[in-house]
C-alpha atoms as a PDB file:
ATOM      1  CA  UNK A   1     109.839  80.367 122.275  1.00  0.00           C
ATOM      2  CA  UNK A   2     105.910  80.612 121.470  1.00  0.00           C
ATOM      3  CA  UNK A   3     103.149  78.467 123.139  1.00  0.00           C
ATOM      4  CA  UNK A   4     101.300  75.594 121.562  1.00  0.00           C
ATOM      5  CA  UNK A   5      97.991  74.689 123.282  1.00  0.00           C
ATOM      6  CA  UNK A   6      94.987  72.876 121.853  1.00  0.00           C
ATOM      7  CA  UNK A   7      91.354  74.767 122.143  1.00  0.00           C
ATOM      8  CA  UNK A   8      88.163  73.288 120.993  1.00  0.00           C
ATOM      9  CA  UNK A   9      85.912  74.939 118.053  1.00  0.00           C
ATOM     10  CA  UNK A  10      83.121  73.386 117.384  1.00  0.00           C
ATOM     11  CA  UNK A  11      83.708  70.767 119.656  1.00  0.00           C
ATOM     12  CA  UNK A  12      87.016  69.592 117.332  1.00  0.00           C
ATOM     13  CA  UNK A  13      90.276  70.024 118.886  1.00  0.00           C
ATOM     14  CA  UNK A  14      92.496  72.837 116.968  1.00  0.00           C
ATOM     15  CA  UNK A  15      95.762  73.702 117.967  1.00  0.00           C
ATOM     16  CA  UNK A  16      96.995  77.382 117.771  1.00  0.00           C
ATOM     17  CA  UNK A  17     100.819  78.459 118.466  1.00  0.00           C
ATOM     18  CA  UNK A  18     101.183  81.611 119.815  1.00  0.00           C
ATOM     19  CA  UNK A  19     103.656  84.603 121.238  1.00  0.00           C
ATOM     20  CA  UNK A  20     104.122  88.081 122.314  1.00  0.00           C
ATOM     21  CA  UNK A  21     101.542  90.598 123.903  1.00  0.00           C
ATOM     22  CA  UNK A  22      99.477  93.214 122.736  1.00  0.00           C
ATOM     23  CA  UNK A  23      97.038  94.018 119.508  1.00  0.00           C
ATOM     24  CA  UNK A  24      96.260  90.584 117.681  1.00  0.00           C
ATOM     25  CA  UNK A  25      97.428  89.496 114.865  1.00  0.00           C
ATOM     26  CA  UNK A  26      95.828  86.185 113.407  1.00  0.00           C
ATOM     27  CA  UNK A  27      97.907  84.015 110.623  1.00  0.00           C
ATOM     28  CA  UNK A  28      95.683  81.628 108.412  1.00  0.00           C
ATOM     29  CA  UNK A  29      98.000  79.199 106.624  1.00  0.00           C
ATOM     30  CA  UNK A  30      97.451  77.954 102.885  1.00  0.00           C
ATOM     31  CA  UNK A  31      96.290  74.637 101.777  1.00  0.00           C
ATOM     32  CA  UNK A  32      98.450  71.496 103.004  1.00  0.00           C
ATOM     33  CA  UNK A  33     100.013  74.054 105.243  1.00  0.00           C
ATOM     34  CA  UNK A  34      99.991  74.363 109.109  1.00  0.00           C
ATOM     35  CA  UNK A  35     101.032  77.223 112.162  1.00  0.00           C
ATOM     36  CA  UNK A  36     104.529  76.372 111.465  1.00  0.00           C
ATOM     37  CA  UNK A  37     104.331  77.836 108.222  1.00  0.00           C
ATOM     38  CA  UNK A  38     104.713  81.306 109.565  1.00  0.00           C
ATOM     39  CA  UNK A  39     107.522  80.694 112.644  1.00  0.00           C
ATOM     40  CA  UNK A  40     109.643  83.244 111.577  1.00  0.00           C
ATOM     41  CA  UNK A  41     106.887  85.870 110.896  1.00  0.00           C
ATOM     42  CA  UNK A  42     105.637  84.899 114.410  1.00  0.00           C
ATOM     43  CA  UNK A  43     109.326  85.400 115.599  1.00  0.00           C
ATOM     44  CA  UNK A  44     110.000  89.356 114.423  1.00  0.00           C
ATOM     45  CA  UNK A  45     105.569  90.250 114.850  1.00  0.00           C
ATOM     46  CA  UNK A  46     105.812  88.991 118.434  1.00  0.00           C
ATOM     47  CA  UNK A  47     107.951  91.604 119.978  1.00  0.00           C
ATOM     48  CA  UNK A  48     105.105  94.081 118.757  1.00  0.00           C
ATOM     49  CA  UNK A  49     101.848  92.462 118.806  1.00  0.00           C
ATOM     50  CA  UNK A  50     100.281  88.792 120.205  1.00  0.00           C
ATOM     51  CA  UNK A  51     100.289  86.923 116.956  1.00  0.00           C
ATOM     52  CA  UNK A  52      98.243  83.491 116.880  1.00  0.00           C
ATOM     53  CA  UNK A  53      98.593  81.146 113.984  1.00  0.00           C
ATOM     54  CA  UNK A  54      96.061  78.284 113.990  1.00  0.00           C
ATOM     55  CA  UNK A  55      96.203  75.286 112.499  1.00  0.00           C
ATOM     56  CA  UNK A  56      93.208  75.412 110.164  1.00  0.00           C
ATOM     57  CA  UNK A  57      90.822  72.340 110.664  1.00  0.00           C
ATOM     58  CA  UNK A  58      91.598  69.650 108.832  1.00  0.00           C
ATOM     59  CA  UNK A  59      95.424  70.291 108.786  1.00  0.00           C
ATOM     60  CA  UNK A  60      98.418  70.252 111.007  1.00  0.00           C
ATOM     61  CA  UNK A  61      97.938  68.922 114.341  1.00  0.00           C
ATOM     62  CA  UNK A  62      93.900  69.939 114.787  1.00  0.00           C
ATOM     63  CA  UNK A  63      91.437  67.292 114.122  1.00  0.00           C
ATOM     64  CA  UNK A  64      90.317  66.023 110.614  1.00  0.00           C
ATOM     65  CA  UNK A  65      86.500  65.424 110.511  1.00  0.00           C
ATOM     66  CA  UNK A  66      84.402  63.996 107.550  1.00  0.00           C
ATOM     67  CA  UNK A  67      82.668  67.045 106.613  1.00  0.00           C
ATOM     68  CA  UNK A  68      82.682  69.550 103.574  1.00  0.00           C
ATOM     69  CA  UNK A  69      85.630  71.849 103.562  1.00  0.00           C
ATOM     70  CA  UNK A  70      83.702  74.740 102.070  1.00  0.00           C
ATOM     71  CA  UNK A  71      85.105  78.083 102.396  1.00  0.00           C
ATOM     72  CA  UNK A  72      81.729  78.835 104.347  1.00  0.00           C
ATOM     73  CA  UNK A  73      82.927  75.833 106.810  1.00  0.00           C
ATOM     74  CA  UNK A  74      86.760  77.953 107.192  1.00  0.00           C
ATOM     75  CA  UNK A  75      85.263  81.014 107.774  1.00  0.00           C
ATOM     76  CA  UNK A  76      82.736  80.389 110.497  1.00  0.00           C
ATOM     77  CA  UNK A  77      85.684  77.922 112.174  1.00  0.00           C
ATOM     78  CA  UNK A  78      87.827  81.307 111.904  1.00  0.00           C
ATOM     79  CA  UNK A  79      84.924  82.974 114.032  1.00  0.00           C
ATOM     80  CA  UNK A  80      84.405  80.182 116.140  1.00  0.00           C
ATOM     81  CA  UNK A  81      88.164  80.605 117.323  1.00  0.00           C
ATOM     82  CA  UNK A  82      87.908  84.241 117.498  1.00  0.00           C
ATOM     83  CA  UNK A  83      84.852  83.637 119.952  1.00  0.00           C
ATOM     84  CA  UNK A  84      86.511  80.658 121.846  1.00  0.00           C
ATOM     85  CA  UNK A  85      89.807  82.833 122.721  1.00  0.00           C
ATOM     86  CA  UNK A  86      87.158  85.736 123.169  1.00  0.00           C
ATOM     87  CA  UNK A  87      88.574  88.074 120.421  1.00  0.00           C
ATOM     88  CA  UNK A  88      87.478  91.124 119.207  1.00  0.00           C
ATOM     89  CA  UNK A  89      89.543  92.543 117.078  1.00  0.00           C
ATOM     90  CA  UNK A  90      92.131  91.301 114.710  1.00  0.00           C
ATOM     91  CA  UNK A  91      94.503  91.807 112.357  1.00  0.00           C
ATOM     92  CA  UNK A  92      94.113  89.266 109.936  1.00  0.00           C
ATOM     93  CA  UNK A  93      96.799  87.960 107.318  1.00  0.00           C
ATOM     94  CA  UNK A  94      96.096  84.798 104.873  1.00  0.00           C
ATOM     95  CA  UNK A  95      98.325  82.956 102.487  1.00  0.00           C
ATOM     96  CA  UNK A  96      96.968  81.423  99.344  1.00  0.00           C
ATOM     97  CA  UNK A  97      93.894  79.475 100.696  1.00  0.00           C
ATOM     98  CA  UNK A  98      93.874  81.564 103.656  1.00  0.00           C
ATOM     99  CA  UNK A  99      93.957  84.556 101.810  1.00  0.00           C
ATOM    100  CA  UNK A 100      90.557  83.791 100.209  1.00  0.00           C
ATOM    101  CA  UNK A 101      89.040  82.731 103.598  1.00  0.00           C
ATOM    102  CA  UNK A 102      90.653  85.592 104.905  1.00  0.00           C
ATOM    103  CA  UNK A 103      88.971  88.036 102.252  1.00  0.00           C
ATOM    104  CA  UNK A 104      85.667  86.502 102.650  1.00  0.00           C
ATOM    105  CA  UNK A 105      85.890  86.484 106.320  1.00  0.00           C
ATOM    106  CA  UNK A 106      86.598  89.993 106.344  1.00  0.00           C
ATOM    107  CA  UNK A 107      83.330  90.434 103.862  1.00  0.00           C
ATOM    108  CA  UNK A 108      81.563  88.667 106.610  1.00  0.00           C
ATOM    109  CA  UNK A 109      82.434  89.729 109.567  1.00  0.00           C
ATOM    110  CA  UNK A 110      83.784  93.083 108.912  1.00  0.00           C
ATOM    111  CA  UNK A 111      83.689  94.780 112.320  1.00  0.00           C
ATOM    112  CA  UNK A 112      86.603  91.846 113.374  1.00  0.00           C
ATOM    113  CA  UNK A 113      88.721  92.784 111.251  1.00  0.00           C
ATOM    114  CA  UNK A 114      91.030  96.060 112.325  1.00  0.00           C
ATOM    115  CA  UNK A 115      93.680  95.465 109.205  1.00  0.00           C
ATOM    116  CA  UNK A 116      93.824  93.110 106.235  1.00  0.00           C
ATOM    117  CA  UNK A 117      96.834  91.245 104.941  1.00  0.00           C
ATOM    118  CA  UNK A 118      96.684  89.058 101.970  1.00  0.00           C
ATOM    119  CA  UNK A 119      99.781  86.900 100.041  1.00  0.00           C
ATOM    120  CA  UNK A 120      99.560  85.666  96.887  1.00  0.00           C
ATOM    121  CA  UNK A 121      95.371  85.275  97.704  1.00  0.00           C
ATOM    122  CA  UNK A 122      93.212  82.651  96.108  1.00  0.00           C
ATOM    123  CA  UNK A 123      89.434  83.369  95.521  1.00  0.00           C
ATOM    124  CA  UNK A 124      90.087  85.229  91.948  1.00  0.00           C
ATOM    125  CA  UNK A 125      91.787  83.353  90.112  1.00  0.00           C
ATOM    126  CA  UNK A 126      90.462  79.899  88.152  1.00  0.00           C
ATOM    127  CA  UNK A 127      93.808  79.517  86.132  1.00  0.00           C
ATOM    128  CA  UNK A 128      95.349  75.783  86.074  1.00  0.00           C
ATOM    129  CA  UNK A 129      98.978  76.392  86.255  1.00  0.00           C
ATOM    130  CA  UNK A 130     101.425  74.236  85.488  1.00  0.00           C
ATOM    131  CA  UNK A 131     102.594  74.694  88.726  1.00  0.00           C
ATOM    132  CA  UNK A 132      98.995  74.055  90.105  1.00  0.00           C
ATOM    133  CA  UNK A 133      98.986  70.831  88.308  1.00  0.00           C
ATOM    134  CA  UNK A 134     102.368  69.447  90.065  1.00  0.00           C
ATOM    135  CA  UNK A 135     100.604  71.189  93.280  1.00  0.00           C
ATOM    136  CA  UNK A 136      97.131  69.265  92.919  1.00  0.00           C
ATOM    137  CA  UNK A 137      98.843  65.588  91.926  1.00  0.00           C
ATOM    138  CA  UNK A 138      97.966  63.200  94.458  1.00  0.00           C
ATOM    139  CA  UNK A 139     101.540  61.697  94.917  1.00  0.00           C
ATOM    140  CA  UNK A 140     102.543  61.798  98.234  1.00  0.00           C
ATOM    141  CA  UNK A 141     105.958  59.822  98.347  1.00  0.00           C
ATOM    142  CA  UNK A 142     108.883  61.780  99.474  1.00  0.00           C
ATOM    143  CA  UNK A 143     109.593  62.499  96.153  1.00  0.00           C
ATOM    144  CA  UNK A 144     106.604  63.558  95.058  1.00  0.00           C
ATOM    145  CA  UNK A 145     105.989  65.609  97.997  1.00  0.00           C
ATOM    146  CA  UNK A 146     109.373  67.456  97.339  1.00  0.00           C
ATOM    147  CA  UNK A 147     107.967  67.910  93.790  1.00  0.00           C
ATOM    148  CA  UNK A 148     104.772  69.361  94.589  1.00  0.00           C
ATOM    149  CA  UNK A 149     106.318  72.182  97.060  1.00  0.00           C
ATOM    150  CA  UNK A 150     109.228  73.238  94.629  1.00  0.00           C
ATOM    151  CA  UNK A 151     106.723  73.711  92.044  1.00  0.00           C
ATOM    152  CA  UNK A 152     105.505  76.774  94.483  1.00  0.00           C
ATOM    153  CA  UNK A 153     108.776  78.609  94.518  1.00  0.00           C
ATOM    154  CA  UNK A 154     111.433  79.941  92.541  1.00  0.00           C
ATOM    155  CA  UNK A 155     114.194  79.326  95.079  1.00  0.00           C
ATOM    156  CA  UNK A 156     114.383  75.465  94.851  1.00  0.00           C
ATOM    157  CA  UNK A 157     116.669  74.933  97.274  1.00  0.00           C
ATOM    158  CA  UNK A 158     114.696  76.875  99.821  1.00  0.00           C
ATOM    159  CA  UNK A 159     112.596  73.161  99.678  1.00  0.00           C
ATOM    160  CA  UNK A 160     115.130  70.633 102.377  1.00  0.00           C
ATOM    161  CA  UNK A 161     114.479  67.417 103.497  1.00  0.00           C
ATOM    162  CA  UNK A 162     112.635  68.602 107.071  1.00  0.00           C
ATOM    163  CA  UNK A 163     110.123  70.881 105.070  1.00  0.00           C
ATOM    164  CA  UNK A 164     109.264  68.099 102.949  1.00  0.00           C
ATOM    165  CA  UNK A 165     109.014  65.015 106.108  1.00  0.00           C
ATOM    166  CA  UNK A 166     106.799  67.999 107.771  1.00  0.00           C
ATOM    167  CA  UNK A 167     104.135  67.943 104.960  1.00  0.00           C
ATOM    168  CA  UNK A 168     104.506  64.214 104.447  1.00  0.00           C
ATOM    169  CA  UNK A 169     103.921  63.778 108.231  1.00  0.00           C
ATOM    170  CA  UNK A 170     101.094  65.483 108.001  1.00  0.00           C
ATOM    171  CA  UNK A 171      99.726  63.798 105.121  1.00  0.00           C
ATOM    172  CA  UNK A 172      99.833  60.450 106.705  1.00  0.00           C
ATOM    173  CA  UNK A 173      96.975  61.760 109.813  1.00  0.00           C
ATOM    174  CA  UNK A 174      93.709  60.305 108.702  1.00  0.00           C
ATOM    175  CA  UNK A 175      91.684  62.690 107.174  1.00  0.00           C
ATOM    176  CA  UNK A 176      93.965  64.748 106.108  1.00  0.00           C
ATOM    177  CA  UNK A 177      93.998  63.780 102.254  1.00  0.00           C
ATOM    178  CA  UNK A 178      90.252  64.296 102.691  1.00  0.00           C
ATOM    179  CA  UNK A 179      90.542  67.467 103.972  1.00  0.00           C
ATOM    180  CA  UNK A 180      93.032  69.022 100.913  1.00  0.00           C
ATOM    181  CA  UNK A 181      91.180  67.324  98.150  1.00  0.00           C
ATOM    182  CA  UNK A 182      87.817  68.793  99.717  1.00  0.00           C
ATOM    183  CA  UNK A 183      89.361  72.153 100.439  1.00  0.00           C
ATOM    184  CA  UNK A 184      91.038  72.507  97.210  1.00  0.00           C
ATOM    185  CA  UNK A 185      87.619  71.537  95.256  1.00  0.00           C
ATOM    186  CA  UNK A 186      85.787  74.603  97.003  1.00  0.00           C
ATOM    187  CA  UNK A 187      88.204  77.129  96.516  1.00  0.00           C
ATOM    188  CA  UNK A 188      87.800  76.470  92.902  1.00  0.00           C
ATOM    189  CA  UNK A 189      83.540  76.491  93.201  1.00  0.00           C
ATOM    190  CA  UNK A 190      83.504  79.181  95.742  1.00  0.00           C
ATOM    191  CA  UNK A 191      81.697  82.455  93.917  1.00  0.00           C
ATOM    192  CA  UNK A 192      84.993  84.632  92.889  1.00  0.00           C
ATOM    193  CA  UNK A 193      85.761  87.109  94.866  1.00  0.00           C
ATOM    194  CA  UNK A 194      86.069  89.892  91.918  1.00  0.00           C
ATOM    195  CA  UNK A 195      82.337  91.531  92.433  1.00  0.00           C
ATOM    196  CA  UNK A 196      82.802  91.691  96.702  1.00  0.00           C
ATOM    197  CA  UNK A 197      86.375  93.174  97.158  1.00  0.00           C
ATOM    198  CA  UNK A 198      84.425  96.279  97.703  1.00  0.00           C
ATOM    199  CA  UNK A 199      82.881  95.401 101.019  1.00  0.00           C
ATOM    200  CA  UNK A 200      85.943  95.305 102.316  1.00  0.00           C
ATOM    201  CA  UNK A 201      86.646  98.769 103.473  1.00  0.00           C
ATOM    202  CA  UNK A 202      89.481  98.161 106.522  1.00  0.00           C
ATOM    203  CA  UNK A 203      93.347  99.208 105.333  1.00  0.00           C
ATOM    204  CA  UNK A 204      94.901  95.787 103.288  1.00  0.00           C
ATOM    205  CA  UNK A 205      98.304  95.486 102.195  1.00  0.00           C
ATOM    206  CA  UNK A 206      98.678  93.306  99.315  1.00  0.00           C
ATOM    207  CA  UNK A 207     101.530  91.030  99.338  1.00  0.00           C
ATOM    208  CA  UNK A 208     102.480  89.095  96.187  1.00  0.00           C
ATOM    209  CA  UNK A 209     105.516  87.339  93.983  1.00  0.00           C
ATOM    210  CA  UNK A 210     106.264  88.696  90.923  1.00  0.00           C
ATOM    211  CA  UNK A 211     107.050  85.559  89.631  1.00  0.00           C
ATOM    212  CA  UNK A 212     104.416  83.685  91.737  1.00  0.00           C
ATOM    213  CA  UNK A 213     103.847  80.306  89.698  1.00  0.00           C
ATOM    214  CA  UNK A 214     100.772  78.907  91.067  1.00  0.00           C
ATOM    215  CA  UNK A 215      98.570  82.031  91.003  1.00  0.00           C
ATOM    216  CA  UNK A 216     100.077  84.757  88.475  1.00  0.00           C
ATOM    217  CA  UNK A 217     101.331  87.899  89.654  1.00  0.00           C
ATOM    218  CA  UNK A 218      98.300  89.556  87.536  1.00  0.00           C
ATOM    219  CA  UNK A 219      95.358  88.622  90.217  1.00  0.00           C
ATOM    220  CA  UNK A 220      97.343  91.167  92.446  1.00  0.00           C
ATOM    221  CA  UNK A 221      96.237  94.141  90.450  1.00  0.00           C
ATOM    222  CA  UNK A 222      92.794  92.525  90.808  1.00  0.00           C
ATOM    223  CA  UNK A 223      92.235  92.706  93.902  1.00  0.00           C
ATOM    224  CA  UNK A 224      94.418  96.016  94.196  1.00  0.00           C
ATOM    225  CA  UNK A 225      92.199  97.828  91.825  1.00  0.00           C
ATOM    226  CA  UNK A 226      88.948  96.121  93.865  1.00  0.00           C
ATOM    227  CA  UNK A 227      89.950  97.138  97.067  1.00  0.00           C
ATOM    228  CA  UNK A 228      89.741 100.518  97.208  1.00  0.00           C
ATOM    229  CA  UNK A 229      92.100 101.233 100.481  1.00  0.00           C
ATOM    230  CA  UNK A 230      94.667  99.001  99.801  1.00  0.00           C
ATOM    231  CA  UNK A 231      98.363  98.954  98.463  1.00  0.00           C
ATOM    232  CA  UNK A 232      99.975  96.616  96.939  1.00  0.00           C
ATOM    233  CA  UNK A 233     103.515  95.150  97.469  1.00  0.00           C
ATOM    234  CA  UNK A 234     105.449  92.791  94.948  1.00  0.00           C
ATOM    235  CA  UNK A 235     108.551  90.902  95.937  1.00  0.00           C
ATOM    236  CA  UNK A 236     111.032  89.150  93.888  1.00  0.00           C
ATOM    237  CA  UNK A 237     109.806  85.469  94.480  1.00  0.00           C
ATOM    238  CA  UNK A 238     107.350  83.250  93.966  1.00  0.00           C
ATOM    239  CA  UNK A 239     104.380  81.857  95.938  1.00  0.00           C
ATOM    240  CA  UNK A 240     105.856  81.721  99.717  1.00  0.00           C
ATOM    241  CA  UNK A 241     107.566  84.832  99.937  1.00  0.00           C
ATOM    242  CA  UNK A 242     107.096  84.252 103.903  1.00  0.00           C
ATOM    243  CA  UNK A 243     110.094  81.692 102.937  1.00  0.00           C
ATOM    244  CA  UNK A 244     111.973  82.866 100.136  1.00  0.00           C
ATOM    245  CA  UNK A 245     111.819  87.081 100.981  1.00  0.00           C
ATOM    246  CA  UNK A 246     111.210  86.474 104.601  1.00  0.00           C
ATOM    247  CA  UNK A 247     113.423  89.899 105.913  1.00  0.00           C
ATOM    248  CA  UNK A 248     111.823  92.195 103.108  1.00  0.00           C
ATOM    249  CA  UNK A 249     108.247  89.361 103.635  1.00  0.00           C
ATOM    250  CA  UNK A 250     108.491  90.514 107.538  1.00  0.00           C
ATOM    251  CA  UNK A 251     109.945  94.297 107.288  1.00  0.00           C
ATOM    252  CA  UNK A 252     106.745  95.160 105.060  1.00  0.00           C
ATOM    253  CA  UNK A 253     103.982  93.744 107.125  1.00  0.00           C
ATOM    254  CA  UNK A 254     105.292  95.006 109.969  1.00  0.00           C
ATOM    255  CA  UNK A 255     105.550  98.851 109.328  1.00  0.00           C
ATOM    256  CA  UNK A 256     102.098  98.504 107.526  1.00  0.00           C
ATOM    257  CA  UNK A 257     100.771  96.603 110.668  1.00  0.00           C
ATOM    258  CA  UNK A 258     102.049  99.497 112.891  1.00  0.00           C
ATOM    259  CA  UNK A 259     101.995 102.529 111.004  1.00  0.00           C
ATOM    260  CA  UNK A 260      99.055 102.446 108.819  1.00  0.00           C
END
């Protein structure tokens, strides 16, 4: 069973779940999302590596303050936990959202980041998907909840009941509606990513679904071709493949974690 403690960055309470021992490897979560997200990931990494999955601020269990949401504000919280749990050196994996903080994290603060994982990344693409248009709808009945996180996947039935009282849980915290409709907004006005993939010079393994419906499986080949030591990895799913390919999702980011 992993360990769920509460640590303060910047003075805001963030909770973190954790397991396992040796080299670190550090989960962001996408938007809405939380540590939870990656349980099973945590499950298979932990009998090789200590794996830490935050909950971003703003989401999840750590607090929700009024301020900005900027993907400047994620990525010096990101080193503010790295310097509160007195980390190094990281290997660093994002999801969607946490993918672009992830990549511009690693553009920042290059010399924390060992390896470089990033699913289905944000921070290229300003395409309004249909699917991105059920995702951004500010409906957050049960219902609409459900609707929003089947529009991410194309395994519908991977989306049950819990997964969607989790998210609408979590969407009742104050602050937290803030927090996504803030987040969401800079992700979108953040500069794209396209013209600084090639400051990132540590090993990255792209992971992606080839029929991804929120972000296309074309911005793969993006930021393949603009990160020059990278490879690229497609899986037959859509935008979580963490959930819907997680024993291909978890056998491929392992070996690259310890063999590359």
């Amino acid at each position: 069973m992993y360990r769920e403690l509460f640590v303060k960055v910047w003075n805001y309470r963030t909770r973190i779940i954790t397991k396992g021992e040796g080299k670190i490897v550090l989960l962001i979560h996408g938007l809405g999302g939380s540590a939870d997200s990656w349980i099973n990931t945590i499950e298979l990494l932990s009998k090789d590596f200590r794996v830490i999955a935050p909950d971003l601020i703003g989401f999840g269990y750590s607090d929700k303050p009024d301020i900005k949401y900027t993907i400047d504000d994620f990525i010096n919280f990101i080193y503010h936990l790295l310097y509160t749990l007195n980390l190094s050196k990281v290997y660093l994996l994002g999801l969607s959202l946490g993918g672009q903080i992830a990549s511009w994290f690693t553009i920042t603060y290059p010399k924390f980041v060992e390896k470089l994982v990033l699913v289905c990344s944000a921070g290229i693409s300003l395409e309004n998907t249909k699917a991105l248009k059920i995702f951004k709808k500010r409906d957050y009945s049960f219902e609409g909840i459900r609707e929003r996180l089947k529009a991410c996947v194309m395994k519908k039935d991977l989306i049950n009941d819990k997964m969607v009282e989790d998210f609408l849980n979590f969407s009742r915290f104050k602050g937290f509606k803030r927090a996504f409709s803030r987040a969401l907004k800079s992700s979108y006005e953040k500069e794209r990513l396209n013209f600084h993939l090639k400051r990132i010079n540590c090993p990255t393994l792209i992971l992606w679904g080839k029929y991804d419906p929120l972000i296309p499986v074309k911005y793969a080949y993006e930021f393949h071709r603009g990160i020059r030591n990278s490879s690229l990895i497609l899986l037959d799913c859509g935008h979580l493949p963490n959930l819907e390919e997680p024993i291909s999702f978890n056998n491929y980011l392992r070996n690259f974690l310890i063999n590359r």
